[in-house]
C-alpha atoms as a PDB file:
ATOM      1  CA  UNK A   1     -12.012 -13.545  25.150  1.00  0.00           C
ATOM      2  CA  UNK A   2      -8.697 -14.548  24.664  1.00  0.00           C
ATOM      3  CA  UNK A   3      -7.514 -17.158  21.693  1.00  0.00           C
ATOM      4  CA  UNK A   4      -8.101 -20.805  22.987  1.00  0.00           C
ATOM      5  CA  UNK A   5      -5.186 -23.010  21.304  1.00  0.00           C
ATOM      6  CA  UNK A   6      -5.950 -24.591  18.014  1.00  0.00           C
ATOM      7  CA  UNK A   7      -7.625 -28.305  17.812  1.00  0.00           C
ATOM      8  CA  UNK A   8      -5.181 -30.823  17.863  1.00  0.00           C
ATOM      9  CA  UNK A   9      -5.197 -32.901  14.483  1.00  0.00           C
ATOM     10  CA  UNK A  10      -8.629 -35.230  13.990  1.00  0.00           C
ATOM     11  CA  UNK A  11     -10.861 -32.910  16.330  1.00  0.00           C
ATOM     12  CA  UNK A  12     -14.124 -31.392  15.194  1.00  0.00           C
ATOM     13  CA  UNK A  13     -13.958 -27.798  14.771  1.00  0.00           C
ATOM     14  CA  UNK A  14     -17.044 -25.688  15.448  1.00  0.00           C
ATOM     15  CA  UNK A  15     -17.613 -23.044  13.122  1.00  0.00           C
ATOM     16  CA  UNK A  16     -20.493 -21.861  11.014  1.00  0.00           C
ATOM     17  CA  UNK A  17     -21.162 -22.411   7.362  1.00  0.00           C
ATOM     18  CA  UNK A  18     -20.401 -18.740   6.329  1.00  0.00           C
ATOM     19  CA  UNK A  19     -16.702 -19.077   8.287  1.00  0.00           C
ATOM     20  CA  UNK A  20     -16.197 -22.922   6.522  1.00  0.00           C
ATOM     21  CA  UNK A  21     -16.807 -21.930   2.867  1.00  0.00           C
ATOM     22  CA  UNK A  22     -14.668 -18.685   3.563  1.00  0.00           C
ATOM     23  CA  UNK A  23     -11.797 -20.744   5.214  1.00  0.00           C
ATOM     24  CA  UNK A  24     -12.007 -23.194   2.044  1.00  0.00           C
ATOM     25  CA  UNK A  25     -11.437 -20.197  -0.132  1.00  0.00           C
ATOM     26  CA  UNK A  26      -9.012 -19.137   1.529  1.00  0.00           C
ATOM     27  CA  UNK A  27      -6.995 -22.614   1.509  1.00  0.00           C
ATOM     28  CA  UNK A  28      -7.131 -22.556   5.139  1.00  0.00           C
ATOM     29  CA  UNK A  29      -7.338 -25.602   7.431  1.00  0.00           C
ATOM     30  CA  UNK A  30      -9.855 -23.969  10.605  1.00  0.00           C
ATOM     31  CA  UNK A  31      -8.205 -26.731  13.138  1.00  0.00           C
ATOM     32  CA  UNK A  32      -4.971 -24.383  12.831  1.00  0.00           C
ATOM     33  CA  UNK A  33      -6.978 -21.341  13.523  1.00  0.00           C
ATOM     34  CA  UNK A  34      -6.730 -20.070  17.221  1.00  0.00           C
ATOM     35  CA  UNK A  35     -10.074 -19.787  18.245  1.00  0.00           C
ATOM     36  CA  UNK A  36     -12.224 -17.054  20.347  1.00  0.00           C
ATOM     37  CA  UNK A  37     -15.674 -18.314  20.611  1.00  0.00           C
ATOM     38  CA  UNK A  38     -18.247 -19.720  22.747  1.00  0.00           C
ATOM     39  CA  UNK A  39     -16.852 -23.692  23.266  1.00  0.00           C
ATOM     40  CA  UNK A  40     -13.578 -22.641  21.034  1.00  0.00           C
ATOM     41  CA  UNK A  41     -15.639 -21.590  18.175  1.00  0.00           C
ATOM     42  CA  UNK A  42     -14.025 -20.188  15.354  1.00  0.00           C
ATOM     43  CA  UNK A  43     -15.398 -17.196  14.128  1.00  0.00           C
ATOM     44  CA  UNK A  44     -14.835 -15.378  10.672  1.00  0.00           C
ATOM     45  CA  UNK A  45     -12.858 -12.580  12.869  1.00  0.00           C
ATOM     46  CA  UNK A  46     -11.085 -15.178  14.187  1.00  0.00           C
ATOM     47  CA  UNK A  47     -10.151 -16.501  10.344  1.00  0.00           C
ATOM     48  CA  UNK A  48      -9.807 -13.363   9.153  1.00  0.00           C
ATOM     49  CA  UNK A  49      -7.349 -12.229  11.905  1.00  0.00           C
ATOM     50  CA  UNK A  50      -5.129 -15.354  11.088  1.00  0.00           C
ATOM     51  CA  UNK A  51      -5.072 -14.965   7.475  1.00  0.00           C
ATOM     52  CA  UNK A  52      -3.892 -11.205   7.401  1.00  0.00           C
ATOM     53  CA  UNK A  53      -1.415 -12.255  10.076  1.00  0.00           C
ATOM     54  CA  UNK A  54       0.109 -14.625   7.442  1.00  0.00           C
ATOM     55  CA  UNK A  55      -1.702 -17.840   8.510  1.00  0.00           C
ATOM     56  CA  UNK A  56      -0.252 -20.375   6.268  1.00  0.00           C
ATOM     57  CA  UNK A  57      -3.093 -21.420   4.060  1.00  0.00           C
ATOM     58  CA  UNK A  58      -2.715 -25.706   3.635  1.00  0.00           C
ATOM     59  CA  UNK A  59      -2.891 -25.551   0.150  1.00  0.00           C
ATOM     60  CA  UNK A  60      -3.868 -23.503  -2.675  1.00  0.00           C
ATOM     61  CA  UNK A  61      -7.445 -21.232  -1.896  1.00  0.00           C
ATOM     62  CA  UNK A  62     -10.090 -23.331  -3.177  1.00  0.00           C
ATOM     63  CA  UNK A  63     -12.350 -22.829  -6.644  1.00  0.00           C
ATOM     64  CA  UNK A  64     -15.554 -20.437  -5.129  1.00  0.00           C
ATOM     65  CA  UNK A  65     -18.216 -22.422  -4.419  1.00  0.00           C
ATOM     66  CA  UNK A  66     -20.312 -22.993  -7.180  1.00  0.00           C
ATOM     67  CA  UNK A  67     -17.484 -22.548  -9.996  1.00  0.00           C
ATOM     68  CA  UNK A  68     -15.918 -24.944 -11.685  1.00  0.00           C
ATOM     69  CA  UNK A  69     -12.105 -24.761 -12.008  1.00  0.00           C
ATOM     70  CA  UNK A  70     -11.087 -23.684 -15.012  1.00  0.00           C
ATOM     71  CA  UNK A  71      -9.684 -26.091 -17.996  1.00  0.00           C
ATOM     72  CA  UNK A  72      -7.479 -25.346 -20.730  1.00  0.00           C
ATOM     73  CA  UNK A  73      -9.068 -25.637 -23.911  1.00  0.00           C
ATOM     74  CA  UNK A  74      -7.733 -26.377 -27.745  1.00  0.00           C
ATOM     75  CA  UNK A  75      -5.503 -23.931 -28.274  1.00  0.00           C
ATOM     76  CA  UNK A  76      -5.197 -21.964 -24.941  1.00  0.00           C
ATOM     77  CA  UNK A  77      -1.622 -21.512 -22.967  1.00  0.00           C
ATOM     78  CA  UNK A  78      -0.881 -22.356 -19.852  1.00  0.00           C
ATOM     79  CA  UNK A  79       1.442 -20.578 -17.914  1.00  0.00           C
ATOM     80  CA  UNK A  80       3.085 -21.231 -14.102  1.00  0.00           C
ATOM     81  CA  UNK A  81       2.908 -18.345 -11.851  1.00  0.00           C
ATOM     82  CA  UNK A  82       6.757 -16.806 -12.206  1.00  0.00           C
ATOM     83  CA  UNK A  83       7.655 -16.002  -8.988  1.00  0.00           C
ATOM     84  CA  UNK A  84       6.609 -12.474  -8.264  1.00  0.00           C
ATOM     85  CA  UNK A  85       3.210 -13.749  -9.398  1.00  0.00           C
ATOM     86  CA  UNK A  86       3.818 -16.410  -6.514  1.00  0.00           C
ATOM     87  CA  UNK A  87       4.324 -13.655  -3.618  1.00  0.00           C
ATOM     88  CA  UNK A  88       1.735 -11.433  -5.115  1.00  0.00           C
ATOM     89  CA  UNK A  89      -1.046 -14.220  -5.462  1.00  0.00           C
ATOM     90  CA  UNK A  90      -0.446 -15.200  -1.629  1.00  0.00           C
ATOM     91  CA  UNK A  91      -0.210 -11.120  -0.625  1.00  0.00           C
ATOM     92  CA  UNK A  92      -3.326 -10.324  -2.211  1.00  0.00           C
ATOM     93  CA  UNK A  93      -5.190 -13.111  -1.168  1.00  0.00           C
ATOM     94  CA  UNK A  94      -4.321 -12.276   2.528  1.00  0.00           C
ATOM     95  CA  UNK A  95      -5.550  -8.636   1.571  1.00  0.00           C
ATOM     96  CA  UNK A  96      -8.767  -8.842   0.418  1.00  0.00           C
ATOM     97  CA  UNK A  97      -9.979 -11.203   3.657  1.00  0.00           C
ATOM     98  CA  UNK A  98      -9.183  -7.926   4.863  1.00  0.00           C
ATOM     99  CA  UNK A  99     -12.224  -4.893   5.318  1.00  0.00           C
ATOM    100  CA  UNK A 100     -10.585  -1.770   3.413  1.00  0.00           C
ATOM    101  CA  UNK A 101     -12.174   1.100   2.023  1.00  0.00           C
ATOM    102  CA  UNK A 102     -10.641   4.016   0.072  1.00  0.00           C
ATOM    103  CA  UNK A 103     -11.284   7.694   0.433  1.00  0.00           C
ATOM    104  CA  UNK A 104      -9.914  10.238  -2.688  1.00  0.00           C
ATOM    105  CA  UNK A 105      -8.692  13.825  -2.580  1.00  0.00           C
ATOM    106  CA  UNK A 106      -7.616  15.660  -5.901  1.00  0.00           C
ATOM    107  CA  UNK A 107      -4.666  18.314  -5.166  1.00  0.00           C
ATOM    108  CA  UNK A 108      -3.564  21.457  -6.772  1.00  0.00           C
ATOM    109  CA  UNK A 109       0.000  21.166  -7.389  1.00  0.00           C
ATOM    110  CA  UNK A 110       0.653  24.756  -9.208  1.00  0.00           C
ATOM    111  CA  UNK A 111       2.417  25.774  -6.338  1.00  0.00           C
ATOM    112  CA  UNK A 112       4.890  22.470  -6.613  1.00  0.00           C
ATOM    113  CA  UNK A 113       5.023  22.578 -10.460  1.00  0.00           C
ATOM    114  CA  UNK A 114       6.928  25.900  -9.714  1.00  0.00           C
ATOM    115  CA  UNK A 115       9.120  25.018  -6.870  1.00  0.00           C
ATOM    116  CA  UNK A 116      10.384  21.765  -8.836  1.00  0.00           C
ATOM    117  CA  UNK A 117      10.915  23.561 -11.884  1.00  0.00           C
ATOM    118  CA  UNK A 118      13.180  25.686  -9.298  1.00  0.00           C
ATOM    119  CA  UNK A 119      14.619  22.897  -7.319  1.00  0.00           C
ATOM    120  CA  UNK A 120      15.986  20.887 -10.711  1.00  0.00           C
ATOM    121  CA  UNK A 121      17.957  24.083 -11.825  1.00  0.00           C
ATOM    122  CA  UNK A 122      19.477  24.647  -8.881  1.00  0.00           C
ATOM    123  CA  UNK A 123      20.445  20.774  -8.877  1.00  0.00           C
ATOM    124  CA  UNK A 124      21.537  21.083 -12.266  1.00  0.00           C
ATOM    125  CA  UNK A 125      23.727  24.106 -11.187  1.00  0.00           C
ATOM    126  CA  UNK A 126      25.440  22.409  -8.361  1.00  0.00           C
ATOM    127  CA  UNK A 127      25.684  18.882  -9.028  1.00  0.00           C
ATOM    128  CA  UNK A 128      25.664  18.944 -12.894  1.00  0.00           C
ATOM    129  CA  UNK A 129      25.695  15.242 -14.646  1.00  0.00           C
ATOM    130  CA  UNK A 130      25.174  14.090 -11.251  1.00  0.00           C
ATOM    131  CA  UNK A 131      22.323  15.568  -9.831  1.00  0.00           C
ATOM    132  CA  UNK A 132      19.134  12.833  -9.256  1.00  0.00           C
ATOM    133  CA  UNK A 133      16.337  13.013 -10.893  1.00  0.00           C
ATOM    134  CA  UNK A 134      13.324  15.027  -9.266  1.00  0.00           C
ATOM    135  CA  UNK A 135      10.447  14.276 -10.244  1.00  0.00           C
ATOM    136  CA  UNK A 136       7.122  15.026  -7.891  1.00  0.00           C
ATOM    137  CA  UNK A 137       7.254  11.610  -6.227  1.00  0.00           C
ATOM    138  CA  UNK A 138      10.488  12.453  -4.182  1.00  0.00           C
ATOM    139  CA  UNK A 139       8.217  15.815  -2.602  1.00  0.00           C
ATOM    140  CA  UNK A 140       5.010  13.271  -2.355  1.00  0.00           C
ATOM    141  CA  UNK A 141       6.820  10.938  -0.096  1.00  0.00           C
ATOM    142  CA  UNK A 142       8.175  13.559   2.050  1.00  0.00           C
ATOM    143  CA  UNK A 143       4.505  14.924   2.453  1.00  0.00           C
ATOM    144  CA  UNK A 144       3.359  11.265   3.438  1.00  0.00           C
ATOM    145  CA  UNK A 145       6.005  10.919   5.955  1.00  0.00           C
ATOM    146  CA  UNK A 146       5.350  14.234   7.288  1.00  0.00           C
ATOM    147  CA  UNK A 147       1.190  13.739   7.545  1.00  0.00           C
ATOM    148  CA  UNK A 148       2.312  10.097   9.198  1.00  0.00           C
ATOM    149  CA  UNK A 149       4.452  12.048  11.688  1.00  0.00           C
ATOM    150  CA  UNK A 150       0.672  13.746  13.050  1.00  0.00           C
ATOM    151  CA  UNK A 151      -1.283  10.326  12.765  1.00  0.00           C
ATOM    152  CA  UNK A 152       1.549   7.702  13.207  1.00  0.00           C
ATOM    153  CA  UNK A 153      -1.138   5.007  13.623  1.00  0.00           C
ATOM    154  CA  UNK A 154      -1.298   5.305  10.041  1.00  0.00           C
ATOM    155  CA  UNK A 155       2.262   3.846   9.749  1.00  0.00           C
ATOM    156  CA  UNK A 156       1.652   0.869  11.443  1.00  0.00           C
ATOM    157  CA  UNK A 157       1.471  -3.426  11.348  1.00  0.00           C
ATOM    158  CA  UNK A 158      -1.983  -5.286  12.437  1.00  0.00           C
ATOM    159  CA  UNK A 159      -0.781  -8.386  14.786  1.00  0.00           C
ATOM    160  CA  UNK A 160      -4.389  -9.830  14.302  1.00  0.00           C
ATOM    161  CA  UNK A 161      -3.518 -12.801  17.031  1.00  0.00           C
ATOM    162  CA  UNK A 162      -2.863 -10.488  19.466  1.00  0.00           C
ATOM    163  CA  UNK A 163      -5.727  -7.852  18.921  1.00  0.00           C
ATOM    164  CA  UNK A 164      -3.201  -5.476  18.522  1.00  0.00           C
ATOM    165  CA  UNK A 165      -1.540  -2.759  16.351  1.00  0.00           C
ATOM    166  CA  UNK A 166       2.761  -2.147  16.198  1.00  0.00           C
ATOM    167  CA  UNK A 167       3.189   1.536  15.619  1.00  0.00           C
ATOM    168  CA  UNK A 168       6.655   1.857  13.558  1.00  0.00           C
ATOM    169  CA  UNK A 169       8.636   4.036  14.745  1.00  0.00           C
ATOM    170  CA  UNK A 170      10.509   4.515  11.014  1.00  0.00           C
ATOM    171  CA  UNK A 171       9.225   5.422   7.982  1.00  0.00           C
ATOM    172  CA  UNK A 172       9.809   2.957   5.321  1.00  0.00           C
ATOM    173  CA  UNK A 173       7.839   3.886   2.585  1.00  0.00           C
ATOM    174  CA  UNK A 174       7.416   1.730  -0.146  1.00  0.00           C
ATOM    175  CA  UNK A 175       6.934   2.625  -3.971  1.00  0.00           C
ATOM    176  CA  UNK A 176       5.172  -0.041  -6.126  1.00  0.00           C
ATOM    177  CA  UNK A 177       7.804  -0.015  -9.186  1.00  0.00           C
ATOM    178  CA  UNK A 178       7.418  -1.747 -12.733  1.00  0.00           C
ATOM    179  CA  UNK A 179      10.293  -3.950 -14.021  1.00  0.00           C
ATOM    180  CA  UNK A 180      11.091  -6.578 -16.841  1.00  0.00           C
ATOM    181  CA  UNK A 181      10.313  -9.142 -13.919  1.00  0.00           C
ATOM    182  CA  UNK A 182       7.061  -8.087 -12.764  1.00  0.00           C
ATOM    183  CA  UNK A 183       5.781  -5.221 -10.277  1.00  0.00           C
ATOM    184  CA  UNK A 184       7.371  -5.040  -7.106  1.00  0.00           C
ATOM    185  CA  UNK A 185       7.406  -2.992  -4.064  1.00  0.00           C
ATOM    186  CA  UNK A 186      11.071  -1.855  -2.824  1.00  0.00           C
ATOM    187  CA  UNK A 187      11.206   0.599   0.167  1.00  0.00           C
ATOM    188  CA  UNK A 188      13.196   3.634   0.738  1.00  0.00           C
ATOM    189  CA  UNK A 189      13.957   3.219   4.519  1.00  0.00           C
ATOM    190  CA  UNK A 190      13.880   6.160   7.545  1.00  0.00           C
ATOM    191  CA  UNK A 191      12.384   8.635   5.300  1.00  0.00           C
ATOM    192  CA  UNK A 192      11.670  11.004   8.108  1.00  0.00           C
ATOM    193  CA  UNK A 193      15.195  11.269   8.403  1.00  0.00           C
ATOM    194  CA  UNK A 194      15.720  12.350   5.000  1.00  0.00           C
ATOM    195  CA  UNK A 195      16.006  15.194   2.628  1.00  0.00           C
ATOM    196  CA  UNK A 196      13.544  15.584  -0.261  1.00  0.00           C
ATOM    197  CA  UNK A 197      17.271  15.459  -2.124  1.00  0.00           C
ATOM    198  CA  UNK A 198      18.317  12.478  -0.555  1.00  0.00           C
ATOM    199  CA  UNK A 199      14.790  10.962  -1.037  1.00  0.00           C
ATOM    200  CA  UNK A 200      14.998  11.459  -4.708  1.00  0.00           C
ATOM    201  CA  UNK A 201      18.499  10.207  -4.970  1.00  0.00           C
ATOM    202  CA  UNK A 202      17.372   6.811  -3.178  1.00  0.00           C
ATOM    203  CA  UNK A 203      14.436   6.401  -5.627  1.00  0.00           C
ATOM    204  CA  UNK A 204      16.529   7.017  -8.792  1.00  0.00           C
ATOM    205  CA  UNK A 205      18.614   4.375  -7.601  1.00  0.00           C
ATOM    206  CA  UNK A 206      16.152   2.259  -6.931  1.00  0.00           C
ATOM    207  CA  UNK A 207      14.621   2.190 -10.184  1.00  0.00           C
ATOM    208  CA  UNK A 208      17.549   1.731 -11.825  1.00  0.00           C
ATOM    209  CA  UNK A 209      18.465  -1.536  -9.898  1.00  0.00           C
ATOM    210  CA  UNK A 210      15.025  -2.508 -10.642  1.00  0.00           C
ATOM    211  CA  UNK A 211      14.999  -1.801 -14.516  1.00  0.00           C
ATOM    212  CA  UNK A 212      18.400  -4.195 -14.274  1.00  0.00           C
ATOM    213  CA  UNK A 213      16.822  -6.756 -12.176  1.00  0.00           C
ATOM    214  CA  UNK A 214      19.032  -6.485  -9.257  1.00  0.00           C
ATOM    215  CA  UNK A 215      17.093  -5.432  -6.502  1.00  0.00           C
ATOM    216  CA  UNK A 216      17.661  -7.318  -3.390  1.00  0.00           C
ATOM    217  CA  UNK A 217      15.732  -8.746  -0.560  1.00  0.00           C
ATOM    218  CA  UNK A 218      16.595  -6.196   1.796  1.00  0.00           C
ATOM    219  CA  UNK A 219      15.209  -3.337  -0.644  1.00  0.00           C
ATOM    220  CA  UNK A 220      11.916  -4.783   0.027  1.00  0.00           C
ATOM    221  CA  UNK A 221      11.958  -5.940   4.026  1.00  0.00           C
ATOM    222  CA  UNK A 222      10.230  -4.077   7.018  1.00  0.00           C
ATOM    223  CA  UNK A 223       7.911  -1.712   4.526  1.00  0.00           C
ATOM    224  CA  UNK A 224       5.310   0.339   6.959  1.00  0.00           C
ATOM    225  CA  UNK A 225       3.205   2.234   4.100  1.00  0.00           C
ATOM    226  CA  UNK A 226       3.096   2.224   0.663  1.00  0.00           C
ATOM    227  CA  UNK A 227       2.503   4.137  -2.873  1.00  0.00           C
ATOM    228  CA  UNK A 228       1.338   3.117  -5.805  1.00  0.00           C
ATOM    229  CA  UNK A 229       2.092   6.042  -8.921  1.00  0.00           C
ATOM    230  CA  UNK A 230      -0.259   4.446 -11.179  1.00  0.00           C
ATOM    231  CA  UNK A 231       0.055   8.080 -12.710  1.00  0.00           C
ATOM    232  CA  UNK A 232       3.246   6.952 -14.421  1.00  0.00           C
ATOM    233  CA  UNK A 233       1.426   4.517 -16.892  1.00  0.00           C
ATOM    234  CA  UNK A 234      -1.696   7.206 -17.406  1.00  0.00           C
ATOM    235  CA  UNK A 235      -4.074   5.994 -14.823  1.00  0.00           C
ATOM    236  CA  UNK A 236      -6.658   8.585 -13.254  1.00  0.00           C
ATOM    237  CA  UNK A 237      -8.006   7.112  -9.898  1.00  0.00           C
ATOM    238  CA  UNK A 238      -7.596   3.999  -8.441  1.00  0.00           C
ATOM    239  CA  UNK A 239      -9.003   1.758  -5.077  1.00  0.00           C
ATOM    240  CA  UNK A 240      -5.819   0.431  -3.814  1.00  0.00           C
ATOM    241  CA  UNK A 241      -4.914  -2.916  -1.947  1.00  0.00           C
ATOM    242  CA  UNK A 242      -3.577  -2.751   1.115  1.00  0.00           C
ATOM    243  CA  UNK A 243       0.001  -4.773   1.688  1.00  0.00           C
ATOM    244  CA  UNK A 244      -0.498  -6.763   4.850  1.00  0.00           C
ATOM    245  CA  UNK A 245       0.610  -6.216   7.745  1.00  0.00           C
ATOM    246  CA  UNK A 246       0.308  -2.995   6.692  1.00  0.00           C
ATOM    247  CA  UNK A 247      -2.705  -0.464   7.452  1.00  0.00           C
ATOM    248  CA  UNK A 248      -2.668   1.664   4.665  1.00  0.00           C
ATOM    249  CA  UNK A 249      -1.811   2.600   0.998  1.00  0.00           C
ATOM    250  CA  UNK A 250      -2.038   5.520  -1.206  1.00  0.00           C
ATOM    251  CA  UNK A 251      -2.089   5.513  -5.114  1.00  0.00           C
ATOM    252  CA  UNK A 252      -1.269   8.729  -7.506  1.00  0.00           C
ATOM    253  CA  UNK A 253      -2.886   9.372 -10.706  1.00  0.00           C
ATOM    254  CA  UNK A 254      -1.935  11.389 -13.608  1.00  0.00           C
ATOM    255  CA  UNK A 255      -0.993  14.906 -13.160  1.00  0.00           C
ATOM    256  CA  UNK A 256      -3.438  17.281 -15.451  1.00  0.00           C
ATOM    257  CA  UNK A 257      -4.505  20.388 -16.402  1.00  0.00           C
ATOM    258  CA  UNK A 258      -7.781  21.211 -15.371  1.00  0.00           C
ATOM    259  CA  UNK A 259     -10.233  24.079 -15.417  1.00  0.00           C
ATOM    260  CA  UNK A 260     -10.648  25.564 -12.096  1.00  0.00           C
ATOM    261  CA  UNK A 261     -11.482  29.350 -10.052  1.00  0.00           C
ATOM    262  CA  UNK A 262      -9.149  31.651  -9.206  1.00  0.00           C
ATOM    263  CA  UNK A 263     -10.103  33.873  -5.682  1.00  0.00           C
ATOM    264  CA  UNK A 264     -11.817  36.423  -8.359  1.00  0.00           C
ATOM    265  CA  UNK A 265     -14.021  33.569 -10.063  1.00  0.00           C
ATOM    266  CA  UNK A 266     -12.108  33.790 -13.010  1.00  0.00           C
ATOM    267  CA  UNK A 267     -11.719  30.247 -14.539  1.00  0.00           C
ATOM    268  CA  UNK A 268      -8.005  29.683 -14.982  1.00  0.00           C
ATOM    269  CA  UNK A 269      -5.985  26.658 -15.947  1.00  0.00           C
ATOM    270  CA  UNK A 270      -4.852  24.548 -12.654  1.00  0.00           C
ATOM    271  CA  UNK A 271      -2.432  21.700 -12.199  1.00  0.00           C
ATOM    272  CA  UNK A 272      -4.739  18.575 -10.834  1.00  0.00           C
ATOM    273  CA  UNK A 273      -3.388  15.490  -9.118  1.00  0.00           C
ATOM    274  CA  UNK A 274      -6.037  12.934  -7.802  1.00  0.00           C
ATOM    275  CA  UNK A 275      -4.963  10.932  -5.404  1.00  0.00           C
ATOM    276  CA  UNK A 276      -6.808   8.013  -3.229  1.00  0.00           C
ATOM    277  CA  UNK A 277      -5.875   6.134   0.069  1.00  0.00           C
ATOM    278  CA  UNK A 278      -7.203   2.687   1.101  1.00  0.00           C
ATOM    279  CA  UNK A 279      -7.162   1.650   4.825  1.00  0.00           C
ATOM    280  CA  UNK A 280      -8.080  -1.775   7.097  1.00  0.00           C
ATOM    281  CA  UNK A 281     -11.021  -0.899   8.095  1.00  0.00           C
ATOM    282  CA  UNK A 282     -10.822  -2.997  10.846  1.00  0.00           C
ATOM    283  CA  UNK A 283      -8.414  -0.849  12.872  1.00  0.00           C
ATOM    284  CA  UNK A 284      -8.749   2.189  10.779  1.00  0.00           C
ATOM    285  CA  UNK A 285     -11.692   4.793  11.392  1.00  0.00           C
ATOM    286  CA  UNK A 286     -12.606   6.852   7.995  1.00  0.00           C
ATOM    287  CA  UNK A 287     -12.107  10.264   9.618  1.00  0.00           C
ATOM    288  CA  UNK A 288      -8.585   9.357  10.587  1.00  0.00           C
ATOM    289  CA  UNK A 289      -8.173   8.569   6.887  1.00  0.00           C
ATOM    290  CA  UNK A 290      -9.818  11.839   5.598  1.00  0.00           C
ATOM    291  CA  UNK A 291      -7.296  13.747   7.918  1.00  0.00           C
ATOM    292  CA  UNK A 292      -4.742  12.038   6.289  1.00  0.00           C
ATOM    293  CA  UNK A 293      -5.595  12.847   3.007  1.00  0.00           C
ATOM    294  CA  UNK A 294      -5.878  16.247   3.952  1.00  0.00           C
ATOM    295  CA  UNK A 295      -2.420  16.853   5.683  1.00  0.00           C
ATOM    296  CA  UNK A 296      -0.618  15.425   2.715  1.00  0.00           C
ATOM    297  CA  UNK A 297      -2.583  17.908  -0.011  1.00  0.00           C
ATOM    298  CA  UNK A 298      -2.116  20.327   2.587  1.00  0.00           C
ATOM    299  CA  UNK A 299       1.976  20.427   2.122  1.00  0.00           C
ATOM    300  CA  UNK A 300       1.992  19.292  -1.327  1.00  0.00           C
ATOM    301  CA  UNK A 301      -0.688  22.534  -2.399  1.00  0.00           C
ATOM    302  CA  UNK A 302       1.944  24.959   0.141  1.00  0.00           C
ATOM    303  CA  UNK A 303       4.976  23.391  -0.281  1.00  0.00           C
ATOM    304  CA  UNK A 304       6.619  26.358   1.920  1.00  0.00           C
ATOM    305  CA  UNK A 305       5.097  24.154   4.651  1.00  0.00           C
ATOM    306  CA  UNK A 306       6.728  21.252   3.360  1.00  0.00           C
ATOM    307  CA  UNK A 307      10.062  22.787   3.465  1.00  0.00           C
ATOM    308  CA  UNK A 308       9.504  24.444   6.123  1.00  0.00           C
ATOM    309  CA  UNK A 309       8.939  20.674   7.933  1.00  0.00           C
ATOM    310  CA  UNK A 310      12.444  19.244   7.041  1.00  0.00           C
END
């Protein structure tokens, strides 16, 4: 049914007790909620659609029901939210009123190990001091943006109001980055335009503006998918959080050596990267996801396919 227009101030809102205490967690006044129930009842969908639309919560998400907020005692320190702990309170509240689950794929990245070992020295040999930096993320992202090229509904925006989903016609993949300030999420925009080279010159310069603090707001507007290299600081496997409006993100862990078969049944050494991607689950079906996961270890385990793709 469609959205009937939110009460006007002092009117009593029907909703049930489930949707109230959820709405009071979430800081959320219902009476600006646009509502799609029976006599312009709001529903949870209905609450959950405007918070992961970026439904202004009235004030701060309440205490859960049943604890008591917490109190500073003798010799505790309090400390204000700085202000990347600001945005990422109110982003990850938004997410998690959102249904995600996560689905994980380990790849072998022999194959890669040798063709980046390649790549570098023929970067070295042509560009010398100035060649960028190539590590395995700049090959990663092109894989993502190539798997998002077969299931573009994957790099999309939920418009929860309307019951809809934008499909994004670029890819502007974000990389969740560690700096003095805090972590934040810059983008490297039309990456399905660009070369694995270019790719890896864009993220070297990103993390250098973000190691001096001088990233600006347009390195982190219009993101459509993310990654999260939690590899980088020695993590294994992680459940990611989705960034809304977006429907999906992807975390690397650490690359390893691990025992594995060879065609023979021999046991040989093998490079092992797991990797995990979390979707909405409210627009997102887990088979999509699972085809997802596949494409990408599919060019990053034959990355003659990858190249072959650019």
């Amino acid at each position: 049914a469609p959205a009937k227009a939110a009460p006007s101030a002092g009117a009593k809102v029907l909703a049930s007790p489930a949707t109230r205490r959820l709405a009071a967690e979430q800081g959320v006044n219902l009476a600006t909620v646009p509502a799609t129930g029976k006599d312009g009842r709001v529903t949870k969908d209905d609450l959950l659609a405007f918070v992961s639309a970026g439904g202004a919560p009235t004030a701060a998400p309440a205490t859960p029901v049943g604890a008591a907020p917490p109190r500073p005692a003798a010799g505790d320190v309090t400390q204000p939210f700085s202000v990347i702990q600001k945005a990422m309170f109110k982003t990850m509240t938004q997410a998690l009123a959102v249904p995600q689950f996560t689905v994980g794929e380990d790849v072998n990245m022999d194959e890669l190990v040798v063709l980046r070992k390649t790549a570098k020295a023929y970067l070295a040999e042509q560009y010398g001091a100035d060649a960028p930096n190539l590590s395995y993320l700049p090959f990663i992202i092109k894989a993502v943006s190539l798997a998002l090229k077969e299931l573009p509904q994957l790099n999309a925006s939920v418009d929860g109001p309307q019951q809809q989903i934008i499909v994004k016609g670029r890819h502007n993949i974000g990389l969740a980055m560690d700096t003095p300030g805090g972590l934040v999420v810059p983008n490297i925009k039309n990456v399905e335009q660009k070369s694995i080279r270019q790719i890896a010159e864009e993220l070297t310069a990103l993390q250098e503006l973000g190691k001096a603090n001088r990233l600006t707001p347009e390195h982190f507007s219009d993101g459509t998918f993310t990654i999260s290299n939690i590899g980088a600081v020695g993590g294994t496997w992680a459940a990611p959080v989705i960034f809304p409006p977006e429907v999906m993100i992807g975390a690397l862990g650490r690359l390893s050596k691990r025992p594995g078969y060879n065609a023979d049944g021999e046991v040989i050494p093998q490079h092992v990267m797991p990797t995990s991607w979390s979707a909405d689950h409210r627009v997102v079906d887990g088979v999509t996801v699972v085809r997802f996961a596949g494409l990408v270890r599919g060019y990053l385990e034959n990355p003659t396919a990858l190249l072959l793709n650019l």
